[in-house]
N, C-alpha and C. Protein backbone atom coordinates (compact mmCIF):
# COMPACT_ATOMS: atom_id res chain seq x y z
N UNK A 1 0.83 -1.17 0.00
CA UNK A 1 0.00 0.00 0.00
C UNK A 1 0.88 1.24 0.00
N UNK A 2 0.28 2.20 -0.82
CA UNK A 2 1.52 3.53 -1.04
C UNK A 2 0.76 4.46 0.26
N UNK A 3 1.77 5.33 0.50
CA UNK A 3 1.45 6.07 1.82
C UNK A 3 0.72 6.90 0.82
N UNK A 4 -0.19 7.91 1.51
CA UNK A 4 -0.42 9.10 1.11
C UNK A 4 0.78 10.10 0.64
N UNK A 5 0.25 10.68 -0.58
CA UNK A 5 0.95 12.11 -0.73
C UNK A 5 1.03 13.20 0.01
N UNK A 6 1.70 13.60 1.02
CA UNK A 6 1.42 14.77 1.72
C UNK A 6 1.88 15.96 1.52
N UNK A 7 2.96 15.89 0.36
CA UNK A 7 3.41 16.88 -0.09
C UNK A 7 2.74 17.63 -1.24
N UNK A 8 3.12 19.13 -1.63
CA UNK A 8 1.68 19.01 -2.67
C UNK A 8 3.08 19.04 -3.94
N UNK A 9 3.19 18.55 -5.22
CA UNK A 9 3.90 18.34 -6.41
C UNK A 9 3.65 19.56 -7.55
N UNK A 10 4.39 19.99 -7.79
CA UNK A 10 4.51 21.24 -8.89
C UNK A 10 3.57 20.62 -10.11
N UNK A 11 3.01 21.79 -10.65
CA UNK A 11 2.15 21.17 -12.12
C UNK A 11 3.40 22.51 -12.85
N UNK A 12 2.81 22.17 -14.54
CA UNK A 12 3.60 22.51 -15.26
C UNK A 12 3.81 24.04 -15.21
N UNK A 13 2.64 24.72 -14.76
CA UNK A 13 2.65 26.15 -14.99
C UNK A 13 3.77 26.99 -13.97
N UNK A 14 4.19 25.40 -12.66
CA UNK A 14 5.41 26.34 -11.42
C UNK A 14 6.84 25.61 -12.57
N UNK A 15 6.62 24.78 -12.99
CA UNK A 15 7.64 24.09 -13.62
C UNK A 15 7.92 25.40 -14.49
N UNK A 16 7.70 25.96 -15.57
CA UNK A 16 8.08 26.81 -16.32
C UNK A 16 8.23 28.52 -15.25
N UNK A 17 7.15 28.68 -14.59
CA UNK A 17 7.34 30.28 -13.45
C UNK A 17 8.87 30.22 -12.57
N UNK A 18 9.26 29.15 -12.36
CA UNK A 18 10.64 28.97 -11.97
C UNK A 18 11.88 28.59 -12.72
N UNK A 19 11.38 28.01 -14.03
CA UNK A 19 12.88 27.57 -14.61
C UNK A 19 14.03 29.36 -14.87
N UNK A 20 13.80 30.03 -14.77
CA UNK A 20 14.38 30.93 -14.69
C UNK A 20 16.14 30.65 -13.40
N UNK A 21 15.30 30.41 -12.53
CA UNK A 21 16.22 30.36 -11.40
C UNK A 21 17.69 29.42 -12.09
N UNK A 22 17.55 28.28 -13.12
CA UNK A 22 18.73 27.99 -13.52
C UNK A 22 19.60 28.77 -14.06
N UNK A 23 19.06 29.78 -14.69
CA UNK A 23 19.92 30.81 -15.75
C UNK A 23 21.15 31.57 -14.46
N UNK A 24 22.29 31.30 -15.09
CA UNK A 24 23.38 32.08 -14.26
C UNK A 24 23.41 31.17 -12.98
N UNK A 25 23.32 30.19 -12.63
CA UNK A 25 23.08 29.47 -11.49
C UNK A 25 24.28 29.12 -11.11
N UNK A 26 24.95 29.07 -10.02
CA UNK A 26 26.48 28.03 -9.79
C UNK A 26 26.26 26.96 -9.79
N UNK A 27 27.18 25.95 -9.98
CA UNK A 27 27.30 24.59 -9.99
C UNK A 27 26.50 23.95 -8.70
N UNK A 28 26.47 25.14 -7.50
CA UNK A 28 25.30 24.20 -6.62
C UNK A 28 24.57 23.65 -6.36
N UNK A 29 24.32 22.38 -6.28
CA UNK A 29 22.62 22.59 -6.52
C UNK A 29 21.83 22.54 -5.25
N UNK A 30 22.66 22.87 -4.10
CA UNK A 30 21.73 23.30 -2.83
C UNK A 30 21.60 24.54 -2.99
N UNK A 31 22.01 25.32 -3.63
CA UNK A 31 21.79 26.80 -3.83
C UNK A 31 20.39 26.96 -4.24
N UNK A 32 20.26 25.91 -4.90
CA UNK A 32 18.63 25.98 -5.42
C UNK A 32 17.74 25.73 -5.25
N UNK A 33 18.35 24.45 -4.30
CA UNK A 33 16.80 23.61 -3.45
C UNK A 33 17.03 25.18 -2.35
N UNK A 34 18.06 25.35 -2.08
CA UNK A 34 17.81 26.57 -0.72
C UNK A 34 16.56 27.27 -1.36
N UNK A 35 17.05 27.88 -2.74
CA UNK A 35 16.12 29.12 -3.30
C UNK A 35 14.81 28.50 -3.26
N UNK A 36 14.47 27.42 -3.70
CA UNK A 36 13.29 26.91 -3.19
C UNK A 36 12.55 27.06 -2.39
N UNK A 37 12.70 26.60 -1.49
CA UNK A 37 12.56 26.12 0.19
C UNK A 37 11.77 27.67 0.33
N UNK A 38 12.96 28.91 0.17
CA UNK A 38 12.95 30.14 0.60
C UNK A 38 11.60 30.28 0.31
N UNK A 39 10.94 29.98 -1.32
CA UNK A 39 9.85 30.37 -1.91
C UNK A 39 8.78 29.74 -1.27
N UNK A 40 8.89 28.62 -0.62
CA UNK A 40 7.89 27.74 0.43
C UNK A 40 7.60 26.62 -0.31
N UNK A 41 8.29 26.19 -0.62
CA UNK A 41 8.30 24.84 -1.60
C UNK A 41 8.89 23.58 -0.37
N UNK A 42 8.51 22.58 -0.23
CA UNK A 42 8.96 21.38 0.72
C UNK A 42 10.37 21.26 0.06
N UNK A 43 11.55 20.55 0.67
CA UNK A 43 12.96 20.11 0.56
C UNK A 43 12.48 18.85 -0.25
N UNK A 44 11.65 17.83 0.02
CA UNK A 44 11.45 17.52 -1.48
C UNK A 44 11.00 17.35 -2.43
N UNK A 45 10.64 18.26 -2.55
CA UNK A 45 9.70 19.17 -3.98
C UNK A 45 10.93 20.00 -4.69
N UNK A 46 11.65 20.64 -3.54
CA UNK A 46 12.37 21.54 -4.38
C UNK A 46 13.86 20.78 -4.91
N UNK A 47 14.08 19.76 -4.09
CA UNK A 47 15.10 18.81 -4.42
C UNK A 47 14.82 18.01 -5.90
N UNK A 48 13.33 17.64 -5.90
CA UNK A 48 13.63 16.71 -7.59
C UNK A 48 12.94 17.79 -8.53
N UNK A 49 13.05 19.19 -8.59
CA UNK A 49 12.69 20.07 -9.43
C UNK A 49 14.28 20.25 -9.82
N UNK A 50 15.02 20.27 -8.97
CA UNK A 50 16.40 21.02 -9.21
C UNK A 50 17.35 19.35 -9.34
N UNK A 51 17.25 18.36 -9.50
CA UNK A 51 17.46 17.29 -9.71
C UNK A 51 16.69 16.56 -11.35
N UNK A 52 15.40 16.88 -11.37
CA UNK A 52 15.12 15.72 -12.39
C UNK A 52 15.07 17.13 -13.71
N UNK A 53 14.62 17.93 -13.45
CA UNK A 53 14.68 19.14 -14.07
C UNK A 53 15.66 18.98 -15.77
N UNK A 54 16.93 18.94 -15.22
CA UNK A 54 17.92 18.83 -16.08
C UNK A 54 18.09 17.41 -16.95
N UNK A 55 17.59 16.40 -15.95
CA UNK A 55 17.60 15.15 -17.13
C UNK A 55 16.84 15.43 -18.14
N UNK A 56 15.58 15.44 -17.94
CA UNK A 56 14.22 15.88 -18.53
C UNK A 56 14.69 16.61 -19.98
N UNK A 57 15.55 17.69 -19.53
CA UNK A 57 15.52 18.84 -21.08
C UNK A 57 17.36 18.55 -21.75
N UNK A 58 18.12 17.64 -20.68
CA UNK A 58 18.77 17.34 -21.51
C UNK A 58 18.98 16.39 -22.48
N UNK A 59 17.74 15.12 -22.12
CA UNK A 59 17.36 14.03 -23.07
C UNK A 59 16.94 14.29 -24.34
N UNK A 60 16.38 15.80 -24.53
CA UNK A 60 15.83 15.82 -25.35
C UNK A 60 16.55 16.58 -26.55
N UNK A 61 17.45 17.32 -26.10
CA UNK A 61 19.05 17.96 -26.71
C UNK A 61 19.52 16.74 -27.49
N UNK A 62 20.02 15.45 -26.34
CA UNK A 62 20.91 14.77 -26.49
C UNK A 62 19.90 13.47 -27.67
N UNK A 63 18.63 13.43 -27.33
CA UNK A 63 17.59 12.55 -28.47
C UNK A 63 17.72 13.36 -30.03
N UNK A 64 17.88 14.59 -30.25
CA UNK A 64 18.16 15.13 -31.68
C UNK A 64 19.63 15.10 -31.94
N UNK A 65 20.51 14.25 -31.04
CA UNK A 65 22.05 14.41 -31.60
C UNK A 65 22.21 12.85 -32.05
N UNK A 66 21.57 12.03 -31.61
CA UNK A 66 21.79 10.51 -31.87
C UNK A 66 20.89 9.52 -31.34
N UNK A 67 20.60 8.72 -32.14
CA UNK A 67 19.78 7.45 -31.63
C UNK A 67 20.62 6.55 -30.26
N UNK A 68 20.20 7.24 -29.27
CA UNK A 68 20.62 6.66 -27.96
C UNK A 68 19.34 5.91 -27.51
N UNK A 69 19.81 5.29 -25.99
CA UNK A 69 18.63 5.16 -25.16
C UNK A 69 18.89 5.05 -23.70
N UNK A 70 17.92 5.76 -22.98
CA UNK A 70 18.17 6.28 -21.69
C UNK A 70 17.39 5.29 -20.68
N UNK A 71 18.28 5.27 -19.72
CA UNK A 71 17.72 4.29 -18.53
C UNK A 71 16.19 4.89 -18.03
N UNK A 72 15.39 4.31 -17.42
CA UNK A 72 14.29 4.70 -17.07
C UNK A 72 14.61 5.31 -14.95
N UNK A 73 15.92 4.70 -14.55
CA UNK A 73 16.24 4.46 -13.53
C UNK A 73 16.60 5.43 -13.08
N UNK A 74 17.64 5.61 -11.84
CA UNK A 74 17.99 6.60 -11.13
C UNK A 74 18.01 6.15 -9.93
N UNK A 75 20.02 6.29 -9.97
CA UNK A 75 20.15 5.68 -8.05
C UNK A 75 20.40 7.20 -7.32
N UNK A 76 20.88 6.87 -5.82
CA UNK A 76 21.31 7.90 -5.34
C UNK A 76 22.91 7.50 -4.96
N UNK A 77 23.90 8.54 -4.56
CA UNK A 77 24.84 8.24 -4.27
C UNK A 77 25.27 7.22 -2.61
N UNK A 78 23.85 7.73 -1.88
CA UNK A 78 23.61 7.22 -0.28
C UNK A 78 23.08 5.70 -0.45
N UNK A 79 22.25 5.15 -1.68
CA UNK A 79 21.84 4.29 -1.50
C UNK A 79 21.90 3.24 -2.88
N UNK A 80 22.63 1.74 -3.09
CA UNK A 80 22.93 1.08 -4.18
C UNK A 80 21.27 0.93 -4.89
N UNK A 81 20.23 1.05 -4.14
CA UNK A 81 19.01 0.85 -4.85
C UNK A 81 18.45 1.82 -6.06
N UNK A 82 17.91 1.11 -6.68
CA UNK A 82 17.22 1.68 -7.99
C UNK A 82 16.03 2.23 -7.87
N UNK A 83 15.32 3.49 -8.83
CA UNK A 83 14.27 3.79 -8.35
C UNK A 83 14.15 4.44 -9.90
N UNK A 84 12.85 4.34 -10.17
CA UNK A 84 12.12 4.52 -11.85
C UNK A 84 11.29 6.07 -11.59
N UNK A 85 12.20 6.74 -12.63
CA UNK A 85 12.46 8.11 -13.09
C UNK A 85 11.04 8.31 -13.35
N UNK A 86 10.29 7.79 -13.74
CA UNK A 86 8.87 7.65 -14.16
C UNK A 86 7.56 7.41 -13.42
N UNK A 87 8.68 7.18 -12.14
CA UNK A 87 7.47 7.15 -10.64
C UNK A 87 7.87 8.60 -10.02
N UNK A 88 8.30 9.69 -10.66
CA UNK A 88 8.54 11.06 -9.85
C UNK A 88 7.40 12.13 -10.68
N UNK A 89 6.73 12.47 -10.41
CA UNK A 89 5.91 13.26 -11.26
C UNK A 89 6.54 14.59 -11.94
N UNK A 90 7.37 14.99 -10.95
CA UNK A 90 8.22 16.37 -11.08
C UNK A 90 8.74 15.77 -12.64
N UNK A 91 9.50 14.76 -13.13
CA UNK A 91 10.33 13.99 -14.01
C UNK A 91 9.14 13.83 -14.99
N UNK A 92 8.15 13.70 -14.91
CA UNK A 92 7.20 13.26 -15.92
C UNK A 92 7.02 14.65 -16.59
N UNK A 93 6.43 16.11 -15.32
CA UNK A 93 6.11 16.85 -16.05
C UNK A 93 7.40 17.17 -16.68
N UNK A 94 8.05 17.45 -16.06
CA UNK A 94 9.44 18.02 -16.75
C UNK A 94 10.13 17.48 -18.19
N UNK A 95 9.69 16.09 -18.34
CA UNK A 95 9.92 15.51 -19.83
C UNK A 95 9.09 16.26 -20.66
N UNK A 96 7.28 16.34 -20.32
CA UNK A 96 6.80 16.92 -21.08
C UNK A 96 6.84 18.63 -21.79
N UNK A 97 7.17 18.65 -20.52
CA UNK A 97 7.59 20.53 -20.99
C UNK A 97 9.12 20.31 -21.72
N UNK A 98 9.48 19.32 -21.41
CA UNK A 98 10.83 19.58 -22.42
C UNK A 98 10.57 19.51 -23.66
N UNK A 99 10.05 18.28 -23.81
CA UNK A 99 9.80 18.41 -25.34
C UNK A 99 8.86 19.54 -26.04
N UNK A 100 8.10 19.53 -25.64
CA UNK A 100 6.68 20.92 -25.68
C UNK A 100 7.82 22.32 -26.08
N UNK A 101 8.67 22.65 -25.27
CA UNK A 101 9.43 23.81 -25.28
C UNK A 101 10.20 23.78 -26.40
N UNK A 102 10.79 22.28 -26.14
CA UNK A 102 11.79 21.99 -27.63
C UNK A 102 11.19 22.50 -29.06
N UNK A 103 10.14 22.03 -28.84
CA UNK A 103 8.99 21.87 -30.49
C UNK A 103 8.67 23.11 -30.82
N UNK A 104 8.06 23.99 -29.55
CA UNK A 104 7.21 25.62 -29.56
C UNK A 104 7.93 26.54 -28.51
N UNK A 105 9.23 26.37 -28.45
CA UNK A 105 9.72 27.50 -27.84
C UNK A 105 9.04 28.04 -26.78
N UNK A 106 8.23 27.17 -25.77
CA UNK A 106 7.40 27.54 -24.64
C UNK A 106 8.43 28.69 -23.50
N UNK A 107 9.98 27.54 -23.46
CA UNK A 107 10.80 28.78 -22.75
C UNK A 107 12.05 29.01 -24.02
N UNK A 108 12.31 30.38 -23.33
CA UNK A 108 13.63 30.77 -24.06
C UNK A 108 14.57 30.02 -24.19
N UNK A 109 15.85 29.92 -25.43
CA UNK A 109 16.33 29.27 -25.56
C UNK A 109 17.35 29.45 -24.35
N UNK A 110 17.97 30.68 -23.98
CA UNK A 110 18.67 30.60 -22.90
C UNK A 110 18.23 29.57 -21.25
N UNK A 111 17.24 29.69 -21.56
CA UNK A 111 16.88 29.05 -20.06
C UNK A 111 16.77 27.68 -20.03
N UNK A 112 16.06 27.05 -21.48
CA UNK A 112 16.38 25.87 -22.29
C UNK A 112 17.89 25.49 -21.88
N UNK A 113 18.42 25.69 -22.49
CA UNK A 113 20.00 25.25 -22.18
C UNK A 113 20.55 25.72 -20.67
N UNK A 114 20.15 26.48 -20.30
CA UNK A 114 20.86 26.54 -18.90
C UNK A 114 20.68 25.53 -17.91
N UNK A 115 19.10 24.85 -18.26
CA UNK A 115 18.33 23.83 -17.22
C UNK A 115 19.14 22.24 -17.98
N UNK A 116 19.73 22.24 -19.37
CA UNK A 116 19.79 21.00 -20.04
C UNK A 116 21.09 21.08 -19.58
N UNK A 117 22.32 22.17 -19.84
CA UNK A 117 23.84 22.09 -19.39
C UNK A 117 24.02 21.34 -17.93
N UNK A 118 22.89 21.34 -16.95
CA UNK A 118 23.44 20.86 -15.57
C UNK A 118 22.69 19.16 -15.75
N UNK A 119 22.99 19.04 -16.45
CA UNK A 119 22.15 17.15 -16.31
C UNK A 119 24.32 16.54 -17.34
N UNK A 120 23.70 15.64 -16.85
CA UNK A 120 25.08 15.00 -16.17
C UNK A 120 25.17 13.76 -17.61
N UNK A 121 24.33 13.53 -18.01
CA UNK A 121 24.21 12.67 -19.40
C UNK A 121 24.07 14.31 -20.67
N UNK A 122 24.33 15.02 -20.06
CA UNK A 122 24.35 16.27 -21.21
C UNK A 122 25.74 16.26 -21.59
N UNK A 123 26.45 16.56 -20.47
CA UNK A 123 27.53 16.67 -20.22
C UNK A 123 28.43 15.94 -20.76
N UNK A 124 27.91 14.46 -20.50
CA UNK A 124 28.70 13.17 -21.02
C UNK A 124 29.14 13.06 -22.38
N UNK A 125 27.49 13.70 -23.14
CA UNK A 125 27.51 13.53 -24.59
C UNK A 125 28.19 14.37 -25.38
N UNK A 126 28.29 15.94 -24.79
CA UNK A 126 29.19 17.29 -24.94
C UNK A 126 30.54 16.76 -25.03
N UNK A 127 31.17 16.05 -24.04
CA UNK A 127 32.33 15.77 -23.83
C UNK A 127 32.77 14.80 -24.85
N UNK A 128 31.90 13.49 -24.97
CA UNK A 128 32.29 12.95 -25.96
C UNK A 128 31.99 13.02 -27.28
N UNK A 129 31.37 14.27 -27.99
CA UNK A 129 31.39 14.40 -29.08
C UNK A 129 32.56 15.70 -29.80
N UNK A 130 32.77 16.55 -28.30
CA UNK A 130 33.86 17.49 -28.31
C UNK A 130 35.57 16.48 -28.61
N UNK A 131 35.13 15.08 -27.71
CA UNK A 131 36.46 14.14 -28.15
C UNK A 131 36.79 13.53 -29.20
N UNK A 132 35.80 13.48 -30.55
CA UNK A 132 35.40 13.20 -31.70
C UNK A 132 35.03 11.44 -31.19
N UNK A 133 34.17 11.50 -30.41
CA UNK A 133 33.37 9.98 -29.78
C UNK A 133 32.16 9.93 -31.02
N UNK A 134 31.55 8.87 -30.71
CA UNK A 134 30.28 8.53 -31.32
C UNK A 134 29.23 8.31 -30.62
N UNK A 135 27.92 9.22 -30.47
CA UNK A 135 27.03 8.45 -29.54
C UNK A 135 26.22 7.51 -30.07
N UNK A 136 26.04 7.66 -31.46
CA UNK A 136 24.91 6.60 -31.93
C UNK A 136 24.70 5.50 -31.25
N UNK A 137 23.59 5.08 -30.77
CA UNK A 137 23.38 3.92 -30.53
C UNK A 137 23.77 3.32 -29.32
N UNK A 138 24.18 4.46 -28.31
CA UNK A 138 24.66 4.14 -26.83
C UNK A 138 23.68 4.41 -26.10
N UNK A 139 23.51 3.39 -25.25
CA UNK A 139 22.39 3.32 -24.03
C UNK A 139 23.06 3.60 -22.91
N UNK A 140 22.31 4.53 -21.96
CA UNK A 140 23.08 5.45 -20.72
C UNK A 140 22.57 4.48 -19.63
N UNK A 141 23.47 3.97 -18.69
CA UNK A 141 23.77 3.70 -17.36
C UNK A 141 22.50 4.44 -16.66
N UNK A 142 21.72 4.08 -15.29
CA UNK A 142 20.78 4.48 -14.58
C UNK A 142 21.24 5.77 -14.41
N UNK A 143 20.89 7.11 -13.96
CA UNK A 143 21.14 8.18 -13.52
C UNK A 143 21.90 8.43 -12.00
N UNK A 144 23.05 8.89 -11.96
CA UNK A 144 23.71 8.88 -10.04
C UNK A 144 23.45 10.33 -10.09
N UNK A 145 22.80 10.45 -8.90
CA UNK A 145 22.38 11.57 -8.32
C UNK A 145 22.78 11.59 -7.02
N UNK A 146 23.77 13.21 -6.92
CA UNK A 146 24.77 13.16 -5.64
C UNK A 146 24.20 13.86 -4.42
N UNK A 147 24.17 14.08 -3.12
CA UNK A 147 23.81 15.45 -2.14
C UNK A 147 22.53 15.69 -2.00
N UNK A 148 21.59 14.84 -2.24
CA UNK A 148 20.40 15.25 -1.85
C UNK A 148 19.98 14.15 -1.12
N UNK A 149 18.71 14.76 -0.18
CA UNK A 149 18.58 14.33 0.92
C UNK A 149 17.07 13.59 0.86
N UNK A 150 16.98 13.95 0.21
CA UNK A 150 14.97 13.19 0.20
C UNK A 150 14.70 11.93 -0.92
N UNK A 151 15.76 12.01 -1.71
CA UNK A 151 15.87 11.55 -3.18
C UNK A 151 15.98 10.10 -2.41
N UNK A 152 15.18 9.32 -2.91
CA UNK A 152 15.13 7.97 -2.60
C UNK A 152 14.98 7.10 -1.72
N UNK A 153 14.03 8.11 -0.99
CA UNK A 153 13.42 7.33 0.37
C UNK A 153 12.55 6.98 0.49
N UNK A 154 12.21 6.39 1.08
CA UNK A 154 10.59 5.48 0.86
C UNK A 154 10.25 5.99 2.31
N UNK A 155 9.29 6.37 2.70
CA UNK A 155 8.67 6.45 3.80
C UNK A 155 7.60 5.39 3.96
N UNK A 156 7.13 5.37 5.28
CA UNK A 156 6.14 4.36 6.07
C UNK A 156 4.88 5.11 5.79
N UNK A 157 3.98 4.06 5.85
CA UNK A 157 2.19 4.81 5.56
C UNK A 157 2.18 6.02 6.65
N UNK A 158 2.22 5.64 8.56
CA UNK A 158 2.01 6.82 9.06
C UNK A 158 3.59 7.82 9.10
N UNK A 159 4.64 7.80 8.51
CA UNK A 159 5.46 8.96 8.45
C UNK A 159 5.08 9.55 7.15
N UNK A 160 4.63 9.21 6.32
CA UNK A 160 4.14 9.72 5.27
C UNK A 160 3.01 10.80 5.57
N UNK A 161 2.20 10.45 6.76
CA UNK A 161 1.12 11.05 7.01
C UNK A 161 1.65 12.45 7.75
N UNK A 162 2.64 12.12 8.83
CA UNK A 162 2.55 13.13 9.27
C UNK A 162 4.33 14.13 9.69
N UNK A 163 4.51 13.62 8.35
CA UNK A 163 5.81 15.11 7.74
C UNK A 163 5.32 15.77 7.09
């Protein structure tokens, strides 16, 4: 039995009113769950906005450079267990506005790329096509996600209820 949701989950319209905050951002990314938090967003709400965020719009960069294919997964660095990218809603909307944005320019291109440069399979593919690599046809390893604190915990029916 899944606990209750007690947290409330971003819909697409906070997903785009905030992607701003990546533009000019440091490499932190508690800088951002902080900026979050500040705005009254839960630690983890604002943790897989500023976490799944960047997979989301860099898959979709890295899907018009080569016939790859991407894990559905995502570990954490605290814990060897696996957990499906596709059970985070934040990750669902965030695929969809990626592509949506990609197609109709929903956000600017600057902010587009500022949110896709911090995903870590962006990076990979940058690097190895800057090395004269090939991605065609390479399937990416689960996602490691470092420093965050909520990312992959399972809570109990009543702690679920009452954090």
């Amino acid at each position: 039995m899944q606990a209750l949701a007690v947290i409330r989950i971003m819909n697409t319209e906070e997903l785009i009113s905030l992607s701003g905050i990546f533009v000019g951002a440091s490499d932190d990314d508690t800088e951002l769950v902080e900026s979050l938090e500040k705005r009254g967003y839960a630690q983890a709400v604002a943790e897989r906005y500023v976490a799944f965020m960047p997979i989301a719009f860099g898959r979709v960069i890295i899907s018009q450079v080569g016939n790859v294919g991407f894990s559905s997964l995502y570990k954490t660095s605290e814990s060897s267990k696996e957990f499906n990218l596709n059970e985070e809603p934040i990750f669902t909307l965030a695929s969809d506005l990626a592509v949506q944005s990609y197609e109709q320019g929903i956000l600017e291109q600057e902010v587009f790329s500022a949110i896709a440069s911090r995903s870590s399979e962006f990076n990979a593919v940058n690097k190895a096509l800057n090395d004269g690599g090939v991605i065609y046809g390479a399937t990416f390893a689960p996602v490691l996600l470092f420093g965050y604190k909520t990312l992959g915990k399972t809570k109990g029916f009543l702690r679920g209820l009452f954090s």
